[in-house]
C-alpha atoms as a PDB file:
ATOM      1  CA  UNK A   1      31.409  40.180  25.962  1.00  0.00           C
ATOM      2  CA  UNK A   2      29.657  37.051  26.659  1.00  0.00           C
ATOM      3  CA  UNK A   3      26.518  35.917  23.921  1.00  0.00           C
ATOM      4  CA  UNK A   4      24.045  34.140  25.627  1.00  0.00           C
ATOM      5  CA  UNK A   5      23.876  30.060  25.358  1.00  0.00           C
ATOM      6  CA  UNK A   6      20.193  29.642  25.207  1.00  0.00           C
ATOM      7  CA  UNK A   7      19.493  32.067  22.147  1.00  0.00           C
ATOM      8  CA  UNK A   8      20.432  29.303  19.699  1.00  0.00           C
ATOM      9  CA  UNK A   9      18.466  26.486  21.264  1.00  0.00           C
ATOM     10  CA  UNK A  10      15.418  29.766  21.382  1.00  0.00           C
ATOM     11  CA  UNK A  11      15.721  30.234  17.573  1.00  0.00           C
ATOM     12  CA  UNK A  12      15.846  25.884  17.219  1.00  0.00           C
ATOM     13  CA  UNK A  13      12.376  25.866  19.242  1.00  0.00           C
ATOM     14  CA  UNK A  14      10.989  29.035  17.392  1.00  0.00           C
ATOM     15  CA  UNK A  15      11.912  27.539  13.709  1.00  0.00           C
ATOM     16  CA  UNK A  16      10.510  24.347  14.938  1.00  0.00           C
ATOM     17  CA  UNK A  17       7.208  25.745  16.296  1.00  0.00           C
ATOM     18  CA  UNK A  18       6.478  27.306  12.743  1.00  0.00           C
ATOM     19  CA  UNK A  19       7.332  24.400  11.060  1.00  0.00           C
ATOM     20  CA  UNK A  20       4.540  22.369  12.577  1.00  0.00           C
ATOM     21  CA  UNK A  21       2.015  24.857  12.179  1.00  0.00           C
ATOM     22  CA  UNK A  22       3.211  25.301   8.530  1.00  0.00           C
ATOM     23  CA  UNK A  23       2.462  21.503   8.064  1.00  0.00           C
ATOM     24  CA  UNK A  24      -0.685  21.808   9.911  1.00  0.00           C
ATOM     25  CA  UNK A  25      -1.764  23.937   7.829  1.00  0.00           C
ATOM     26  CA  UNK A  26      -0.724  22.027   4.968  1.00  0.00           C
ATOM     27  CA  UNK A  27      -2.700  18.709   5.971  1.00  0.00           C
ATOM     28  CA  UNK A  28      -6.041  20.716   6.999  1.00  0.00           C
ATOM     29  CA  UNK A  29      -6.432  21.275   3.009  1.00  0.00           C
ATOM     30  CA  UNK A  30      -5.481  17.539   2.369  1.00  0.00           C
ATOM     31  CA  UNK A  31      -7.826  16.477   5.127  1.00  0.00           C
ATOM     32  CA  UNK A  32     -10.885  15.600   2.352  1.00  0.00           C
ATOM     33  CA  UNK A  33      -8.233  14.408  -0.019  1.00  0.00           C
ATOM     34  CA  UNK A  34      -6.660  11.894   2.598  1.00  0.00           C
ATOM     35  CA  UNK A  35      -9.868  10.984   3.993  1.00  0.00           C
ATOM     36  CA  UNK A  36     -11.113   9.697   0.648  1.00  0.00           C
ATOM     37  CA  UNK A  37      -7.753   7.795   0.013  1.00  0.00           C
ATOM     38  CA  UNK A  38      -8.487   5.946   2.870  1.00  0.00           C
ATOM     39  CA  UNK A  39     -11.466   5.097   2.363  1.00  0.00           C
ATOM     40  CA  UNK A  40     -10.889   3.733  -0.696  1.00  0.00           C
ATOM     41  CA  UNK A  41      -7.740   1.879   0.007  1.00  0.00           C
ATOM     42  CA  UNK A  42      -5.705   3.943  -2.336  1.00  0.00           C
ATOM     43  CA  UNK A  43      -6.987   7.082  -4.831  1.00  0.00           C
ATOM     44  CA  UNK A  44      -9.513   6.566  -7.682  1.00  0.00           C
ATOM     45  CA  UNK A  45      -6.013   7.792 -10.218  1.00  0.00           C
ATOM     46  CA  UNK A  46      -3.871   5.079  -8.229  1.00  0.00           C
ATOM     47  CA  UNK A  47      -6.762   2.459  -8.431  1.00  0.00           C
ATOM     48  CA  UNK A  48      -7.455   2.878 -12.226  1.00  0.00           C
ATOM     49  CA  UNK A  49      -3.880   2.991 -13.688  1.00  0.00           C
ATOM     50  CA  UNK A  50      -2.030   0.341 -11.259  1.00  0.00           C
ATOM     51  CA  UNK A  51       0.109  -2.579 -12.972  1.00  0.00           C
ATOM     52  CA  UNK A  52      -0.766  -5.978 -11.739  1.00  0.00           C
ATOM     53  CA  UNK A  53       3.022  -6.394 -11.202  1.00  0.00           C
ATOM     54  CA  UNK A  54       2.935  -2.979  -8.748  1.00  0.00           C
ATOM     55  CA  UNK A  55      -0.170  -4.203  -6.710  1.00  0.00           C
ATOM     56  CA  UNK A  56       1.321  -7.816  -5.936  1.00  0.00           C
ATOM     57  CA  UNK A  57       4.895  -5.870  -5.197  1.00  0.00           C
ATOM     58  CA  UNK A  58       3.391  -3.393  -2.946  1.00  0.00           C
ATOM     59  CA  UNK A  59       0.518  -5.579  -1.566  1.00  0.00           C
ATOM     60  CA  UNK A  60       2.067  -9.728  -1.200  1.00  0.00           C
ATOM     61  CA  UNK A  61       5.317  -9.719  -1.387  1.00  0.00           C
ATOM     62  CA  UNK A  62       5.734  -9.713   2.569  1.00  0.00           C
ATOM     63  CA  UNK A  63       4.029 -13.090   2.241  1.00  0.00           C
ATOM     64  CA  UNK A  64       4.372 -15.012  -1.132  1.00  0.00           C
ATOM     65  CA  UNK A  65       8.403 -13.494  -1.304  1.00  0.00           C
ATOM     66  CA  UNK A  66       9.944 -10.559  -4.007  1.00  0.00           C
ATOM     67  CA  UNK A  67       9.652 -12.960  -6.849  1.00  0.00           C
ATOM     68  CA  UNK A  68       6.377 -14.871  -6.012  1.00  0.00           C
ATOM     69  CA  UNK A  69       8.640 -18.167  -4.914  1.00  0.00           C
ATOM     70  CA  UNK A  70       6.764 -18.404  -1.428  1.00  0.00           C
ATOM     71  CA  UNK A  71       7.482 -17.221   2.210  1.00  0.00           C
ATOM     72  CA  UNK A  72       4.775 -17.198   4.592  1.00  0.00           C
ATOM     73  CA  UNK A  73       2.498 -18.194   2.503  1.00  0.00           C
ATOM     74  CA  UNK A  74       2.938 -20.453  -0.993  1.00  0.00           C
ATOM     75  CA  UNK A  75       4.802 -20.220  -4.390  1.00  0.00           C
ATOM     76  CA  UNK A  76       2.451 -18.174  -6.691  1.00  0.00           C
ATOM     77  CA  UNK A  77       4.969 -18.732  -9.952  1.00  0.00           C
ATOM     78  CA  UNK A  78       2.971 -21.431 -11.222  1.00  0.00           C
ATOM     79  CA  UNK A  79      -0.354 -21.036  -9.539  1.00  0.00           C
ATOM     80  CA  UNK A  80      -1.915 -20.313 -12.746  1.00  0.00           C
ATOM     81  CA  UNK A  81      -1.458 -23.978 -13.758  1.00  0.00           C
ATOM     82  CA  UNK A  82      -3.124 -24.609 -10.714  1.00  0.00           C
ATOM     83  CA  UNK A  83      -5.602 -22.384 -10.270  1.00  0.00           C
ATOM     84  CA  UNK A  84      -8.710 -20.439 -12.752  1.00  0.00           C
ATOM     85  CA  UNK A  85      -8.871 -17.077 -13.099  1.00  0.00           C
ATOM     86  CA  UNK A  86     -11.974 -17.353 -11.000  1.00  0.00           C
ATOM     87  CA  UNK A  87     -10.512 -19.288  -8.457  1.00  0.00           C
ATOM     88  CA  UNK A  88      -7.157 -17.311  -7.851  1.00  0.00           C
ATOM     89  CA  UNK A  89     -10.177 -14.156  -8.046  1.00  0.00           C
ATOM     90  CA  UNK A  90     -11.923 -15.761  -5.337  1.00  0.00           C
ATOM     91  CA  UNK A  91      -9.127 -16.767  -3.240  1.00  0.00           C
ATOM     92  CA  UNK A  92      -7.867 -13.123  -3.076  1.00  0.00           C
ATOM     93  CA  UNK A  93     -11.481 -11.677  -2.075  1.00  0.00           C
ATOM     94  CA  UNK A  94     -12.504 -14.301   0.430  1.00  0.00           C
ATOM     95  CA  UNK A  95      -9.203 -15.457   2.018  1.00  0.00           C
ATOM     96  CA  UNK A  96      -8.192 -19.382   2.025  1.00  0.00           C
ATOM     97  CA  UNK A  97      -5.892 -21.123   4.886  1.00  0.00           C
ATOM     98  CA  UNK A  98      -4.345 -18.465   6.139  1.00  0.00           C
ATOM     99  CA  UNK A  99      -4.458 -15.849   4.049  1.00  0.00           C
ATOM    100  CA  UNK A 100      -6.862 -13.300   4.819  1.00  0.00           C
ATOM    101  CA  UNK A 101      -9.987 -11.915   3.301  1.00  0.00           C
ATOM    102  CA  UNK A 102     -10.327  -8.434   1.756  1.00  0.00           C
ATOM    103  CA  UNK A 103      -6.625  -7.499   0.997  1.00  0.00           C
ATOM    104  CA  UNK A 104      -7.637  -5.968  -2.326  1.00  0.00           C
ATOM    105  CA  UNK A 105     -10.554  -3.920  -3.827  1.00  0.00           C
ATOM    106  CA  UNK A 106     -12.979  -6.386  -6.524  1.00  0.00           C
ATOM    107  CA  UNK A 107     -10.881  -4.112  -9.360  1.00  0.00           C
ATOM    108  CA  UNK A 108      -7.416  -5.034  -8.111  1.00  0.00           C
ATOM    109  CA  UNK A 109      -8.176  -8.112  -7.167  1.00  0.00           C
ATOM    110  CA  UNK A 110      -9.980  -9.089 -10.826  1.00  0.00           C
ATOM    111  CA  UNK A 111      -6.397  -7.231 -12.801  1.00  0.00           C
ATOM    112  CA  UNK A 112      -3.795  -9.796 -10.209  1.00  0.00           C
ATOM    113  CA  UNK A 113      -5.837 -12.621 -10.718  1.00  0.00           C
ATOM    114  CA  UNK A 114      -5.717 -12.305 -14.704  1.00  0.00           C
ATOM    115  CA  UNK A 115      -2.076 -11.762 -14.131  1.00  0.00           C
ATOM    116  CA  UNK A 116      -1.270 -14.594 -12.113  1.00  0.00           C
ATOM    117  CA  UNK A 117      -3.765 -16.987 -14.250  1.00  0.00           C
ATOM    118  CA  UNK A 118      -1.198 -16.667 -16.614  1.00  0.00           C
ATOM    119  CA  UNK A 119       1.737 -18.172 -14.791  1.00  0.00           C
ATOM    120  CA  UNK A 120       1.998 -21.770 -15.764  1.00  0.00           C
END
């Protein structure tokens, strides 16, 4: 008796096949839920409740370095002596040098500058 070779590569292709549709299916009914995310840079729940700490880790860390000592761009662990609330506020909206405008909402960016205003 021989068994056939390409029955286990049929039942790989068949188990694969349903797994994208069940997936499709899945994101179709996130579709308005994703859309809305982003739009909005992030959800209304993620927006509201986010740690000043957790929006500088997951937003400028790539540039200012994991502990805020400077990279690409400057050291941020004293920029409070430095800098106003208002001005670190404004610097985040509208971009200086060569950091960019618009990284951050007006509501994240007000909560990181009050929390970097305070490192002296």
């Amino acid at each position: 008796m021989k068994r056939n070779p390409l029955i286990p590569f049929a039942l790989i292709a068949v188990l694969g096949i349903g797994l994208m549709f069940l997936f499709s299916f899945q994101g179709l009914n996130k579709g308005k839920e994703l859309a809305e995310a982003q739009k909005n840079g992030g959800t209304a729940k993620q927006t509201a409740n986010a740690k000043p700490e957790d929006i500088v880790k997951q937003n400028c860390t790539s540039c200012h370095g994991d502990q805020l000592q400077g990279a690409v761009g400057p050291n941020l662990q004293k920029v409070g002596a430095k800098l106003s609330k208002d001005d670190i506020q404004n610097v985040i909206l509208k971009g200086r040098g060569n950091m960019p405008a618009g990284l951050l909402p007006a509501d994240q960016a007000t909560k990181v500058a009050d929390w970097l205003s305070k490192k002296k």
